[in-house]
N, C-alpha and C. Protein backbone atom coordinates (compact mmCIF):
# COMPACT_ATOMS: atom_id res chain seq x y z
N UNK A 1 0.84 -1.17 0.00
CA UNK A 1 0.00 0.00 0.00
C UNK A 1 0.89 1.24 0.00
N UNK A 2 0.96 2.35 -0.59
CA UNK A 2 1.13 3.27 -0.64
C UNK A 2 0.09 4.39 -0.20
N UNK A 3 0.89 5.02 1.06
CA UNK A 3 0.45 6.31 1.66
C UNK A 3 0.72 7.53 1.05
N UNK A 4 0.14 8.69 1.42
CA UNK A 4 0.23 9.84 1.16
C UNK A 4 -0.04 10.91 2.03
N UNK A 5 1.05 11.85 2.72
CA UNK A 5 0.74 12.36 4.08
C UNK A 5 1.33 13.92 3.64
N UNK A 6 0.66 14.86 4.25
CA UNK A 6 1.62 16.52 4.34
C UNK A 6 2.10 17.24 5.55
N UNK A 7 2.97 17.51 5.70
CA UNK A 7 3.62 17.80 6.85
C UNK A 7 3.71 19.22 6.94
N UNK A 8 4.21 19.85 8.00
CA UNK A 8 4.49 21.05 8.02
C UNK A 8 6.21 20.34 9.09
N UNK A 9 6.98 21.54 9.13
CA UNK A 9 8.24 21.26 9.99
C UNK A 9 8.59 20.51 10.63
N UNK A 10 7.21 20.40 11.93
CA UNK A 10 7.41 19.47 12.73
C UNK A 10 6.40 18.06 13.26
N UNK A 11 6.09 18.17 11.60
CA UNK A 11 5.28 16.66 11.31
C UNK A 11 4.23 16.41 11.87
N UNK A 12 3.37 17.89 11.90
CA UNK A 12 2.35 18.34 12.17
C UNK A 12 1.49 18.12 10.96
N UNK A 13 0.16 17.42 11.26
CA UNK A 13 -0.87 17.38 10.18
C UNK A 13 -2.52 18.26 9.87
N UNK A 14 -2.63 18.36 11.59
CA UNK A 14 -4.10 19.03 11.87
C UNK A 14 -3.66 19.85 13.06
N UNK A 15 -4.66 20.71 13.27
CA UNK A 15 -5.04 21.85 14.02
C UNK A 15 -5.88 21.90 14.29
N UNK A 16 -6.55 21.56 15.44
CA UNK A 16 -7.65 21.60 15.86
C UNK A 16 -8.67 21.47 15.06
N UNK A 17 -8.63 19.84 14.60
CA UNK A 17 -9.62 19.32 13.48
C UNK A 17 -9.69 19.74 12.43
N UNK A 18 -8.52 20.83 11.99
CA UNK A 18 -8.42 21.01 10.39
C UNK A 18 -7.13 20.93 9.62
N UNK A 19 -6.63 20.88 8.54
CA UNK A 19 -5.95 21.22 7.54
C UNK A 19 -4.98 22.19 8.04
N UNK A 20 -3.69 22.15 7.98
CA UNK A 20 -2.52 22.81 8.43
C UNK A 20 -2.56 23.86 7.42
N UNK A 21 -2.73 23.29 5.88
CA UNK A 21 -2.24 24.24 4.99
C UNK A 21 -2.83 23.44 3.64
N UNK A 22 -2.96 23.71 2.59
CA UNK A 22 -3.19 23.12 0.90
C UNK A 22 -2.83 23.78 0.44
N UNK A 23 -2.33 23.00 -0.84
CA UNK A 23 -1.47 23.37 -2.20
C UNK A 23 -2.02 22.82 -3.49
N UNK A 24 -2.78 23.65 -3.98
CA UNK A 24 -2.99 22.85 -6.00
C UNK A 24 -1.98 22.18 -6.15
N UNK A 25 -0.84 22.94 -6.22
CA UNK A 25 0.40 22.31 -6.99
C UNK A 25 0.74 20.62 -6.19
N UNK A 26 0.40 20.19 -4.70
CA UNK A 26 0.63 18.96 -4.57
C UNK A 26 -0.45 18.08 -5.16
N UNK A 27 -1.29 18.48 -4.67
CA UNK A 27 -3.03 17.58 -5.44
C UNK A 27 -2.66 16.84 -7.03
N UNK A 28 -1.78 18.21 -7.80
CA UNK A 28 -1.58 17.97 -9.47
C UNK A 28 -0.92 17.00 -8.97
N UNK A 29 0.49 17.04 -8.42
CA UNK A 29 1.62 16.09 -8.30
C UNK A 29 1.02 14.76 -8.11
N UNK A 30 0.30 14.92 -6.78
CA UNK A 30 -0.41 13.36 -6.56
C UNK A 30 -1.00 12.42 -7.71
N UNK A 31 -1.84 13.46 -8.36
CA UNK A 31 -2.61 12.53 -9.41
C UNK A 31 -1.67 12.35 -10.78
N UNK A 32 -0.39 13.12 -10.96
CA UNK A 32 0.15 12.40 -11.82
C UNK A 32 0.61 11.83 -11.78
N UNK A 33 0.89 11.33 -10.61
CA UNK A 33 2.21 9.84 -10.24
C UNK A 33 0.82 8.87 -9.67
N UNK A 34 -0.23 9.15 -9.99
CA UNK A 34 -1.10 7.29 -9.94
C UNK A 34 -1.02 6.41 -10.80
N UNK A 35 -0.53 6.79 -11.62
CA UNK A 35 0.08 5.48 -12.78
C UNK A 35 -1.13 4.44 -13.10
N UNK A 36 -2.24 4.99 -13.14
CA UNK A 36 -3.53 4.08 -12.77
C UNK A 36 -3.86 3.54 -11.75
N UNK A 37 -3.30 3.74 -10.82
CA UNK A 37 -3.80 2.79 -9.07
C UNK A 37 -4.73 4.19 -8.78
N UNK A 38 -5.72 3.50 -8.09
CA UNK A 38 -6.81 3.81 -6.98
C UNK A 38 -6.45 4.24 -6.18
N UNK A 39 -7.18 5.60 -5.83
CA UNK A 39 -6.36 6.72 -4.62
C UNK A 39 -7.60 6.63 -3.79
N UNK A 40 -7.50 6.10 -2.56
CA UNK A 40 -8.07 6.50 -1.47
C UNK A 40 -8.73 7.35 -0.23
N UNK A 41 -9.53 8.42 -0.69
CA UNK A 41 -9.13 9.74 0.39
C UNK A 41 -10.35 9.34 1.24
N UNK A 42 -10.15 9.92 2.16
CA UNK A 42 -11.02 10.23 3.67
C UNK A 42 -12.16 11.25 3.61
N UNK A 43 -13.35 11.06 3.95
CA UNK A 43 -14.53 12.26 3.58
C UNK A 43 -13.36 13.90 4.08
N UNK A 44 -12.89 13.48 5.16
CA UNK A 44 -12.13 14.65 5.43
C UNK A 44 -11.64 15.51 4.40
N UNK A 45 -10.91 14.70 3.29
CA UNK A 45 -10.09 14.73 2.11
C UNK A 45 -10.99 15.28 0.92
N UNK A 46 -11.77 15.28 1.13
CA UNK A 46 -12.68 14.82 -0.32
C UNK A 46 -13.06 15.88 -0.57
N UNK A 47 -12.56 17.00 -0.29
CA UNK A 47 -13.04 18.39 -0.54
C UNK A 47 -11.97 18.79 -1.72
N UNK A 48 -10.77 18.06 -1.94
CA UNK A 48 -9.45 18.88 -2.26
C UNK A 48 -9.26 18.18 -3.51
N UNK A 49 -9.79 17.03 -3.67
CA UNK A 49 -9.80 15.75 -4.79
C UNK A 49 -10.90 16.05 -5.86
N UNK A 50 -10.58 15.21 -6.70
CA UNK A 50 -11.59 15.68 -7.75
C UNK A 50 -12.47 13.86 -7.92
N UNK A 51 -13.54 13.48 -6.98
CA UNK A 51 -13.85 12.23 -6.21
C UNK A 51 -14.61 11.94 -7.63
N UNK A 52 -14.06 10.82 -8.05
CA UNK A 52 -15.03 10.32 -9.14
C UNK A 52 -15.98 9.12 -9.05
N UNK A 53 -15.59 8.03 -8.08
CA UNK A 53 -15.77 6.92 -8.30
C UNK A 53 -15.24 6.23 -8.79
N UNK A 54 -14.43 6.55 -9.71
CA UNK A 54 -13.60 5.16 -10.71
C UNK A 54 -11.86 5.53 -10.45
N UNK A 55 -11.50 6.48 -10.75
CA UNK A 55 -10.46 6.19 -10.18
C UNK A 55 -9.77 7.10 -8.51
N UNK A 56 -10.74 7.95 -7.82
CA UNK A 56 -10.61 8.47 -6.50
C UNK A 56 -12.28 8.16 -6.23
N UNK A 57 -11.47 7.22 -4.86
CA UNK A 57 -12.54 7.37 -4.16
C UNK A 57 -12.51 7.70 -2.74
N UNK A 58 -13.83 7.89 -2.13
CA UNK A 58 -13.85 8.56 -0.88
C UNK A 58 -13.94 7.27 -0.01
N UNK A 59 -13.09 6.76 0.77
CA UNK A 59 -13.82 5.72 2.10
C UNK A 59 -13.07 6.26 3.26
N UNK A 60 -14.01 6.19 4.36
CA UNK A 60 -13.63 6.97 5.57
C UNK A 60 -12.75 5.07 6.52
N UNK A 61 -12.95 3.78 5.81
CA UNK A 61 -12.38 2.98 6.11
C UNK A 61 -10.95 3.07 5.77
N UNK A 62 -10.56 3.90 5.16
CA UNK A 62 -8.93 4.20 4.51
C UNK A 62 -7.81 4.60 5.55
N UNK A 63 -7.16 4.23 5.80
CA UNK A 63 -6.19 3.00 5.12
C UNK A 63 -6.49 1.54 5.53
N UNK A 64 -7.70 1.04 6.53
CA UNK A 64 -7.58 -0.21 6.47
C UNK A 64 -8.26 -0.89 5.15
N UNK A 65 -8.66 -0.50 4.59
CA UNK A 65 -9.23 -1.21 3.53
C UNK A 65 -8.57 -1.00 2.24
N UNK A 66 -7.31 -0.36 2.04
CA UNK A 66 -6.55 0.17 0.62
C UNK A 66 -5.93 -1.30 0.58
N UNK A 67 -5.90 -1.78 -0.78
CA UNK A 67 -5.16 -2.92 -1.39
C UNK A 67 -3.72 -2.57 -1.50
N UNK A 68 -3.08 -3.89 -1.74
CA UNK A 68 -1.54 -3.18 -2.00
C UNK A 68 -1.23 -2.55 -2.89
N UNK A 69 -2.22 -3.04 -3.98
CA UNK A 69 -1.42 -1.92 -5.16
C UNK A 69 -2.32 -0.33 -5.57
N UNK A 70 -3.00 -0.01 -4.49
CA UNK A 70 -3.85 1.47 -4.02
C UNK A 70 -3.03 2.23 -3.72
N UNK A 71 -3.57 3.39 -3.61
CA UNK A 71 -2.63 4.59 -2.67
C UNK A 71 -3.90 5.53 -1.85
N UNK A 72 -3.28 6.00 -0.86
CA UNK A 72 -4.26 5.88 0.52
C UNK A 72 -3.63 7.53 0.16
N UNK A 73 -4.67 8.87 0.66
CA UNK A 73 -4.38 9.80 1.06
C UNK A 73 -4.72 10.29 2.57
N UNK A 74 -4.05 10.60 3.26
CA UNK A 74 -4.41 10.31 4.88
C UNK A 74 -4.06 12.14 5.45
N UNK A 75 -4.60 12.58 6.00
CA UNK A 75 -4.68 13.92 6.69
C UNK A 75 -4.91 13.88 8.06
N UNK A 76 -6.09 12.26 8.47
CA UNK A 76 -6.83 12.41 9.85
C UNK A 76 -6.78 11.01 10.53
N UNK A 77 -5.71 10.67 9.92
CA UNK A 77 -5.67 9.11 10.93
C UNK A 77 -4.14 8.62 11.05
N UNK A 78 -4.09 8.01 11.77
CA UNK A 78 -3.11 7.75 12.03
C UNK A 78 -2.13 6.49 11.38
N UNK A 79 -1.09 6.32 10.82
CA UNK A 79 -0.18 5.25 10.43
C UNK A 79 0.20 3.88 11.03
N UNK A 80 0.04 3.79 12.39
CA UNK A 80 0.87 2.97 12.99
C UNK A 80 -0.21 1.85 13.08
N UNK A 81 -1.26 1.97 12.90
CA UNK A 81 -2.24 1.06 12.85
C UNK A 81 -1.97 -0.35 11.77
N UNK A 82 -1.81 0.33 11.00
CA UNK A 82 -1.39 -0.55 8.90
C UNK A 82 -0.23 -0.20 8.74
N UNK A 83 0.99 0.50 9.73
CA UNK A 83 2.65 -0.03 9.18
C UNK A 83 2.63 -1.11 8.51
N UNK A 84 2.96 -1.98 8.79
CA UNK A 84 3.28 -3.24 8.38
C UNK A 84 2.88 -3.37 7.34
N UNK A 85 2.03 -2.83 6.40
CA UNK A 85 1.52 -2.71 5.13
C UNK A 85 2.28 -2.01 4.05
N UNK A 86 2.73 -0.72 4.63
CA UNK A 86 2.84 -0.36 3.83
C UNK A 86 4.28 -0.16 3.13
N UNK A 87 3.91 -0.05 2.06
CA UNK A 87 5.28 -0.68 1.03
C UNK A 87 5.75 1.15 0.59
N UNK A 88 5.23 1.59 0.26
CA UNK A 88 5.82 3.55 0.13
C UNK A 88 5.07 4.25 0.79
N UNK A 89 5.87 5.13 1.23
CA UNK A 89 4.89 6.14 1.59
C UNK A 89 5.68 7.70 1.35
N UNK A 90 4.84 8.61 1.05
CA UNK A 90 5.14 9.65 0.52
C UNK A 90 4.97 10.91 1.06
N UNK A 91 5.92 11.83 1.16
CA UNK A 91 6.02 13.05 2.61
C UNK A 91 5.97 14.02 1.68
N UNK A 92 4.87 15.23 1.57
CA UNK A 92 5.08 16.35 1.21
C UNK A 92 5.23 17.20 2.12
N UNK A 93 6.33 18.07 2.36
CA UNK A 93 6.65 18.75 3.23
C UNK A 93 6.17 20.42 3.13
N UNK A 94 5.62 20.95 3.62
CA UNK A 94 5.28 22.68 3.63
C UNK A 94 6.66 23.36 3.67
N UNK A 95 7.41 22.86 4.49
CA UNK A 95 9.00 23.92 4.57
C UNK A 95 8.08 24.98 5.88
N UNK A 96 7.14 25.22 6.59
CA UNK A 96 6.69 25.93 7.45
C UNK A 96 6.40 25.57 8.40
N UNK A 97 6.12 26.31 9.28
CA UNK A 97 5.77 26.01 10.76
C UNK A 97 4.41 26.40 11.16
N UNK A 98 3.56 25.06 11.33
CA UNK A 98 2.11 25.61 11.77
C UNK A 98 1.61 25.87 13.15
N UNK A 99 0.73 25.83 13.36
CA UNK A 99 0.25 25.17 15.09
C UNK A 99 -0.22 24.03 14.79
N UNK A 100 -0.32 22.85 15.49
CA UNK A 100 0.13 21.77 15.13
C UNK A 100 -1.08 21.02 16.58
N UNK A 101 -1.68 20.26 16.23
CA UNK A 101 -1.86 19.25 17.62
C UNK A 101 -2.09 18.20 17.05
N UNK A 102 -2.15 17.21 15.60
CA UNK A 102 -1.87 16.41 15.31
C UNK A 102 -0.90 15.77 14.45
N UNK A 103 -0.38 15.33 14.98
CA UNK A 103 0.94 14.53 14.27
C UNK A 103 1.12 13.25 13.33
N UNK A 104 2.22 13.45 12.58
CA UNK A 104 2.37 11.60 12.19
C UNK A 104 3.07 11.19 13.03
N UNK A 105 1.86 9.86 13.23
CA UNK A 105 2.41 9.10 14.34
C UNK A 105 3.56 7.80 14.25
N UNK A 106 4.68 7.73 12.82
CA UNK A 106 5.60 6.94 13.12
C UNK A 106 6.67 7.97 12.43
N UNK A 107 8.07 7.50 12.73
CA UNK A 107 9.15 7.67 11.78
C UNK A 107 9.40 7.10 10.51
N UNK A 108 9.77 7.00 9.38
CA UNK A 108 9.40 6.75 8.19
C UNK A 108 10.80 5.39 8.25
N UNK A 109 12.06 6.34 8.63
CA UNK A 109 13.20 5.30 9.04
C UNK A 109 13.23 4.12 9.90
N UNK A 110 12.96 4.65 11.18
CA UNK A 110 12.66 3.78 12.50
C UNK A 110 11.78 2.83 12.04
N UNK A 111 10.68 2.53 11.35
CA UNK A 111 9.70 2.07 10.41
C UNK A 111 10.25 1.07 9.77
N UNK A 112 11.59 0.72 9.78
CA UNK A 112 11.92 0.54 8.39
C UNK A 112 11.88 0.67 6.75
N UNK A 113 11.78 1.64 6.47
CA UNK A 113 11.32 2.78 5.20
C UNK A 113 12.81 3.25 4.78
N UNK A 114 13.17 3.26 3.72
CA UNK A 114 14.36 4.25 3.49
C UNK A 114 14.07 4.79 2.60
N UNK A 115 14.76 6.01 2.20
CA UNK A 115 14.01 7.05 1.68
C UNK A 115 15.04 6.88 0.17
N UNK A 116 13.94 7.16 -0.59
CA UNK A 116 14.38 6.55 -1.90
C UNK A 116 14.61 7.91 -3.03
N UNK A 117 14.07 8.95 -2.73
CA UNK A 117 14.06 9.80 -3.46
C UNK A 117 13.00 11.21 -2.93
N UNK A 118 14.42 12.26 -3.10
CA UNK A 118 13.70 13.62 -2.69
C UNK A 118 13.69 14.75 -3.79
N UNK A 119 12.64 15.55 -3.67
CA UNK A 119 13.09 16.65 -4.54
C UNK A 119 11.68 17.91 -4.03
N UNK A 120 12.36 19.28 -4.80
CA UNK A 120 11.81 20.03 -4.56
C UNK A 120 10.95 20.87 -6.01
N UNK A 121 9.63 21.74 -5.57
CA UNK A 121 9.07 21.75 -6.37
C UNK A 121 8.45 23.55 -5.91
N UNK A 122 8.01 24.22 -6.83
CA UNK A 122 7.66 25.24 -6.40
C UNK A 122 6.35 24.74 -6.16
N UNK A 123 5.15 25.49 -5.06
CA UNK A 123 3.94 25.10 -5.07
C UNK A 123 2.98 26.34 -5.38
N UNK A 124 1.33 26.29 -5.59
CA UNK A 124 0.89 27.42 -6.23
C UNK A 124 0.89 28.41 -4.72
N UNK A 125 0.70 27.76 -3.37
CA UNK A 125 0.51 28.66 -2.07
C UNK A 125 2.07 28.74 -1.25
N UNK A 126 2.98 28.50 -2.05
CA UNK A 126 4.17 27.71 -0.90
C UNK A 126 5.19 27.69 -2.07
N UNK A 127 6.11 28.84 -1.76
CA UNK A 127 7.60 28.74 -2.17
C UNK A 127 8.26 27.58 -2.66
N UNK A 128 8.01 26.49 -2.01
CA UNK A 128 9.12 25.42 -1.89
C UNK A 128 8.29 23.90 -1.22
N UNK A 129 8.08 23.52 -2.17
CA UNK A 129 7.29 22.40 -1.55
C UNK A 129 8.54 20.96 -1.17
N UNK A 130 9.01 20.19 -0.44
CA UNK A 130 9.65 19.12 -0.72
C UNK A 130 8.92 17.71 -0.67
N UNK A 131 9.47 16.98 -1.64
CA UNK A 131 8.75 15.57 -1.79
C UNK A 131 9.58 14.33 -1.34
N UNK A 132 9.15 13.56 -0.01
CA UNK A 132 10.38 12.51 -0.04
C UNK A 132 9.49 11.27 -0.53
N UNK A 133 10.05 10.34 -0.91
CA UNK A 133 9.74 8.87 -1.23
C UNK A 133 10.15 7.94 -0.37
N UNK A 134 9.69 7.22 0.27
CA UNK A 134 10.27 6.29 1.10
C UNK A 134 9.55 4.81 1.20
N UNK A 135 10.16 4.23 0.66
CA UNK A 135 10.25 2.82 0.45
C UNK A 135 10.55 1.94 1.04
N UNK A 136 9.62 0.52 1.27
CA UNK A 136 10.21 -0.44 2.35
C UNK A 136 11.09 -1.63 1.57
């Protein structure tokens, strides 16, 4: 399974039940690297996606129910539940500092994950977006 998570600095995801921050420019990124796999988002999510039914769909069961060869977009739940699943997972980073009271809850390394590939991208709200890849 492949995840999909956004961070701010200090691997902060929510704020008091919302969205740290959004970017068009990651949303594009996401959907051009599905290579045809099934993207998973959370009703939470489903505001930012373009939810079709056929190839994004909305299940609030996500990530326990994403197949291996799916990709899960996650904002409001936590990782450590389906580690063991997952085979990539993917860090877009803000480069900023939010207020923060929910976190990702594993290390990507400690995890056993190594990170396979980084790069940076301008975004349409955000200077400097960074992308890591990390692979089990």
């Amino acid at each position: 399974m492949h995840v999909i998570v956004c961070l701010d600095n200090q691997n902060g995801m929510l704020f008091n039940r919302r969205r740290q921050s959004r970017d068009r420019a990651v949303i594009v990124d996401i959907l051009q690297n599905l290579e045809g796999r099934l993207l998973k988002v959370r009703k939470f999510s489903e505001d930012i996606f373009p939810v079709d039914g056929e190839t994004i769909w909305v299940s609030d069961q996500c990530p326990e129910d994403v197949a291996e060869n799916q990709v899960c977009f996650l904002e409001d739940a936590p990782l450590s539940p389906v580690l063991e699943r997952i085979t990539m997972l993917t860090i877009y980073r803000w480069n900023r500092d939010y207020p923060g009271d929910f976190y990702l809850d594993i290390d990507p390394i400690a995890a056993g994950l190594r990170l396979q590939a980084r790069s940076e991208f301008p975004g349409y709200s955000h200077d400097k977006i960074t992308k890591e890849v990390y692979v089990k």
